[in-house]
Each structure stands twice: as structure tokens, then as C-alpha cells.
C-alpha atoms as a PDB file:
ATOM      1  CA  UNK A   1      14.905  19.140  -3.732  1.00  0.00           C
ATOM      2  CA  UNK A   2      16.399  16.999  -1.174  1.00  0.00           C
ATOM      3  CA  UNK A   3      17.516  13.738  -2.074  1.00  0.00           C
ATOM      4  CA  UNK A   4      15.864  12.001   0.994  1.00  0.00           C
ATOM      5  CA  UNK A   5      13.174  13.478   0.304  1.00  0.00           C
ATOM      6  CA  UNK A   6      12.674  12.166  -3.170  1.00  0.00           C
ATOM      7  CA  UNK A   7      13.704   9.018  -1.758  1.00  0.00           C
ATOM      8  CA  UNK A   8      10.801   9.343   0.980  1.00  0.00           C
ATOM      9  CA  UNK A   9       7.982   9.900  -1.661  1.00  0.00           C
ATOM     10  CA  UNK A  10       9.167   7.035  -3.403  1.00  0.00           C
ATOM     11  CA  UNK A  11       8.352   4.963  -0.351  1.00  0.00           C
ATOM     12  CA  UNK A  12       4.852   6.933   0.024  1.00  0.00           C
ATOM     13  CA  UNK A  13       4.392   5.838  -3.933  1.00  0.00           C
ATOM     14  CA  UNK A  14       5.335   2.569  -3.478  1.00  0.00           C
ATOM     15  CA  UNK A  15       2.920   1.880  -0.578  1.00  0.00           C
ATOM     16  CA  UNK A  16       0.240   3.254  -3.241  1.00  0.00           C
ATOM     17  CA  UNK A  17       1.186   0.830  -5.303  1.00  0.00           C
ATOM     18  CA  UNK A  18       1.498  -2.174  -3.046  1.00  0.00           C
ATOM     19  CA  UNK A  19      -2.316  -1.081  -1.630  1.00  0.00           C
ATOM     20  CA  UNK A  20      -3.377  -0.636  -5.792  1.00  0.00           C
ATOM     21  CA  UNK A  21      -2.015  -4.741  -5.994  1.00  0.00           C
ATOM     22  CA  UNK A  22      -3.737  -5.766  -2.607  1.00  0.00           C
ATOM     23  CA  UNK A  23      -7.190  -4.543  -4.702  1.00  0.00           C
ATOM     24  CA  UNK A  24      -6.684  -6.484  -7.442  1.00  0.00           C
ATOM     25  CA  UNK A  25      -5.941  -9.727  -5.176  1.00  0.00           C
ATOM     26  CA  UNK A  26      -9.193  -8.972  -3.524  1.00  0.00           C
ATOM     27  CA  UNK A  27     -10.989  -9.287  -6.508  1.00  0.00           C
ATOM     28  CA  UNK A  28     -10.003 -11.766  -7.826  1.00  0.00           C
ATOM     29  CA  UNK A  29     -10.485 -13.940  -4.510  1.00  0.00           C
ATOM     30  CA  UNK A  30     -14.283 -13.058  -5.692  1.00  0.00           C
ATOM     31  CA  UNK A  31     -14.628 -14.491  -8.401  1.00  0.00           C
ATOM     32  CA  UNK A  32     -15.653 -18.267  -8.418  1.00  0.00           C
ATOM     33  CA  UNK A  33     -13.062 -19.727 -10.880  1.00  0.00           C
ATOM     34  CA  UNK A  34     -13.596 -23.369 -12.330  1.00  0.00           C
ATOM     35  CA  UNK A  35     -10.441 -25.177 -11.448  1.00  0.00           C
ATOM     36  CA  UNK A  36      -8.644 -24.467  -8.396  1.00  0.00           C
ATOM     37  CA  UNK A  37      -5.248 -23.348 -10.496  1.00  0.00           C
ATOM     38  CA  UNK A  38      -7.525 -20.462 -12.428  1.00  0.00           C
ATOM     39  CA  UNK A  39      -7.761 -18.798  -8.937  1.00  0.00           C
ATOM     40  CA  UNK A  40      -3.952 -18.577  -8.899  1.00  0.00           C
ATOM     41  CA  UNK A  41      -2.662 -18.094 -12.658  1.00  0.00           C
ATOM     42  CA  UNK A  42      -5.211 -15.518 -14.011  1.00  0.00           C
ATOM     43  CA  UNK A  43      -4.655 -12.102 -15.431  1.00  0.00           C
ATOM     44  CA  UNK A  44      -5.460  -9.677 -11.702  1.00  0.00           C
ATOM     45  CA  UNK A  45      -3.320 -12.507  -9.643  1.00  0.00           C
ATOM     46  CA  UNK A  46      -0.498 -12.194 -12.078  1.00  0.00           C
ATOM     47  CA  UNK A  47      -0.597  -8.263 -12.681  1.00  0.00           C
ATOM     48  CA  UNK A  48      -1.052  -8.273  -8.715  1.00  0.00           C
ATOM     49  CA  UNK A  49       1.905  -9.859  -7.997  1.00  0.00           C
ATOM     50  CA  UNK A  50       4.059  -8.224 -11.199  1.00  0.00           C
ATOM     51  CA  UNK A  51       2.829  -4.689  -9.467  1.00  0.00           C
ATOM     52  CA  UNK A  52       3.549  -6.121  -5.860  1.00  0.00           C
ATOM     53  CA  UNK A  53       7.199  -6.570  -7.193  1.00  0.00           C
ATOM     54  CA  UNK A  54       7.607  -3.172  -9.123  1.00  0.00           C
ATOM     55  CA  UNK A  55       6.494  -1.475  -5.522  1.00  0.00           C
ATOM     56  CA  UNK A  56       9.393  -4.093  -3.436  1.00  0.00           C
ATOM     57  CA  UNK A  57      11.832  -2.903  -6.099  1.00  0.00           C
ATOM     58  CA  UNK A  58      10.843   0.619  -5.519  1.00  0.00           C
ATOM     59  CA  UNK A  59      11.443   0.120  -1.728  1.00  0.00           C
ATOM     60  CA  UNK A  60      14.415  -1.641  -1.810  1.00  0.00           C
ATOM     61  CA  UNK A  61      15.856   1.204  -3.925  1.00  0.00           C
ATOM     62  CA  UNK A  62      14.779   3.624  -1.599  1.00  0.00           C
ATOM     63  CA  UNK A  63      16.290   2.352   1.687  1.00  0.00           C
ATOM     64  CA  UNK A  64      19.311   3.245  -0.294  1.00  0.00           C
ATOM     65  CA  UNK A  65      19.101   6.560   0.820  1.00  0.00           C
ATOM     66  CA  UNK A  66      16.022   6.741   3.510  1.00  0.00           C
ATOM     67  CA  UNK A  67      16.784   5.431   7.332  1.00  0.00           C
ATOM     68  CA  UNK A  68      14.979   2.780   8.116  1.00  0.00           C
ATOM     69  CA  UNK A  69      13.457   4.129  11.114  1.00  0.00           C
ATOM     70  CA  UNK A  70      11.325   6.977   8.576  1.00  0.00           C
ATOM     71  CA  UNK A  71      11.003   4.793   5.624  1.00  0.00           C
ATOM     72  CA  UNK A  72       8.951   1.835   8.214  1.00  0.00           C
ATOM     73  CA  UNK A  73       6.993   4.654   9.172  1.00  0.00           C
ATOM     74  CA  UNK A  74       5.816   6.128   6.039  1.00  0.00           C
ATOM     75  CA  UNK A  75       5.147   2.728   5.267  1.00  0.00           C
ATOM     76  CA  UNK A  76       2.388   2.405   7.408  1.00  0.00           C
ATOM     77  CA  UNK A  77       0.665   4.973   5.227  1.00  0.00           C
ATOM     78  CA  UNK A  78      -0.286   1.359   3.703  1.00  0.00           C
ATOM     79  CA  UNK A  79      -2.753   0.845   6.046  1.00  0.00           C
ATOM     80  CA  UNK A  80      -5.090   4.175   5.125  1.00  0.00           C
ATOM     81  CA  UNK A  81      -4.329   3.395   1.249  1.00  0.00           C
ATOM     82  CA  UNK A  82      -6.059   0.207   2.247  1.00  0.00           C
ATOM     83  CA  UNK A  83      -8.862   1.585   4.059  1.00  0.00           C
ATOM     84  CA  UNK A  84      -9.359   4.547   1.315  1.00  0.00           C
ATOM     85  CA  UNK A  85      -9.203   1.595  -1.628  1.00  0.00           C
ATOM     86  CA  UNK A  86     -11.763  -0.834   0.828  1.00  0.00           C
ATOM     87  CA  UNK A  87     -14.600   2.162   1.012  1.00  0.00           C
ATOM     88  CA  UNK A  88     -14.202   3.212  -2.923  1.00  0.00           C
ATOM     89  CA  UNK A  89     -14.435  -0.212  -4.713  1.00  0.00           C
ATOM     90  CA  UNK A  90     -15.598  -2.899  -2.004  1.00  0.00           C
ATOM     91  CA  UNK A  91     -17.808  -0.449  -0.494  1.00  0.00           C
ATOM     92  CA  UNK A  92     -16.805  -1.129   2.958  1.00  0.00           C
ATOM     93  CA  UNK A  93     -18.100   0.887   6.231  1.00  0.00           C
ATOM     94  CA  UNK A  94     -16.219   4.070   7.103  1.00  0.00           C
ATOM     95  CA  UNK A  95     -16.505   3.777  10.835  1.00  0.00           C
ATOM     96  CA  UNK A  96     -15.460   5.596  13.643  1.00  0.00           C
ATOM     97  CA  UNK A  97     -12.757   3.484  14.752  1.00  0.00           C
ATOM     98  CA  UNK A  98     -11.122   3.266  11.388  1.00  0.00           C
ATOM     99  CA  UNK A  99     -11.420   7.354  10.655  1.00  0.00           C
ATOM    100  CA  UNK A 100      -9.712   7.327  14.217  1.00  0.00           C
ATOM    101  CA  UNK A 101      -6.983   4.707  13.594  1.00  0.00           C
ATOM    102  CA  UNK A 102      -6.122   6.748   9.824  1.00  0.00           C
ATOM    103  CA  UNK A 103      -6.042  10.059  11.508  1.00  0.00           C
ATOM    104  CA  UNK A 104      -3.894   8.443  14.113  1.00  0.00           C
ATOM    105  CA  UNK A 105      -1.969   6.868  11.569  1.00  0.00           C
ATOM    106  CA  UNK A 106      -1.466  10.727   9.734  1.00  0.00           C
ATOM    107  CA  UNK A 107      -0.683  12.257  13.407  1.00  0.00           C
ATOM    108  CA  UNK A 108       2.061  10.087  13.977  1.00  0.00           C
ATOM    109  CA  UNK A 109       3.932  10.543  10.575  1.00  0.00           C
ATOM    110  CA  UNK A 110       3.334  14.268  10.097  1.00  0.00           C
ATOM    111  CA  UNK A 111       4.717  14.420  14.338  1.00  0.00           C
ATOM    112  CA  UNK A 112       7.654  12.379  12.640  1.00  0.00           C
ATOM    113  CA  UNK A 113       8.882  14.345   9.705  1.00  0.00           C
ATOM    114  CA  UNK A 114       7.976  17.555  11.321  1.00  0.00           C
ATOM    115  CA  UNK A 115       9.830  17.122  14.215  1.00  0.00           C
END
């Protein structure tokens, strides 16, 4: 396979995994904690921000070999990880505006890499 190409779903992975880390903040913002510090230095904050770092490193090591013009824009592929991770655990509306805004989203980096 191509080595850019590697490189790109390495970026499309660690978007996944920056989106996975964005859950587990959200939860634990709902959880009523005793002491103001618990809400910072708890297990999700902590594996959060560990996995929030793994997913950096990943991108940093990618931009090694991916332009930076692509690799921004298969990072907004963040945004319908979000939305996909919002409806299955926080059981947030599926609207039309957001299906609209993801399948604008997947238009724009499938018009990208095909073209």
C-alpha cells in the first residue's frame, strides 16, 4: 500500500481516538464529585487525557508524511465521530441539520481524495 495512505488512516484513527477521549470527558463532567479536585484527578479525566495524548502523538507522526492541507481535512472527520459517539451513549437528537452537516462533512473529503 501507499505510504501516504497508511499515513492518512492513521490520521482517520487518531480522530477516532481523540472523539473516544472527548466521551469519556463528557462523562465524567456528569458526575457530581465531592471536592472540586475529584472532578479533575479521577480515573475517565486521566485515561481521557492519557488517550487524548496517544491520538496527538499519532498525528504528529503522521504529518511526517501526510500534507497538511489532506491531513486538516480528514481531521474534520472529528466532528461526525462526535456526533455518531453523542447519539449512541448521550442519546442526543439526530436531526436534520446535523445528518446534513455529516454528509456534508463526508462530501467534501471523499471530493478531496478522489479528486
Amino acid at each position: 500500500m501507499d505510504k501516504v495512505f497508511l499515513y492518512s488512516l492513521l490520521i482517520l484513527i487518531s480522530t477516532l481516538i481523540s472523539a473516544i477521549s472527548q466521551v469519556l470527558l463528557k462523562k465524567a463532567a456528569l458526575i457530581h464529585y465531592d471536592t472540586w479536585y475529584r472532578g479533575y484527578l479521577n480515573l475517565r479525566v486521566i485515561s481521557a487525557y492519557a488517550i487524548f495524548f496517544l491520538a496527538t502523538l499519532m498525528t504528529v507522526i503522521a504529518y511526517r508524511v501526510v500534507d497538511v492541507s489532506s491531513g486538516t481535512l480528514l481531521e474534520t472527520s472529528s466532528y461526525i465521530f462526535v456526533f455518531a459517539f453523542d447519539v449512541l451513549f448521550f442519546h442526543e437528537k439526530m436531526t436534520g441539520r446535523k445528518l446534513l452537516g455529516a454528509a456534508l462533512i463526508l462530501i467534501g473529503i471523499a471530493m478531496t481524495v478522489l479528486l
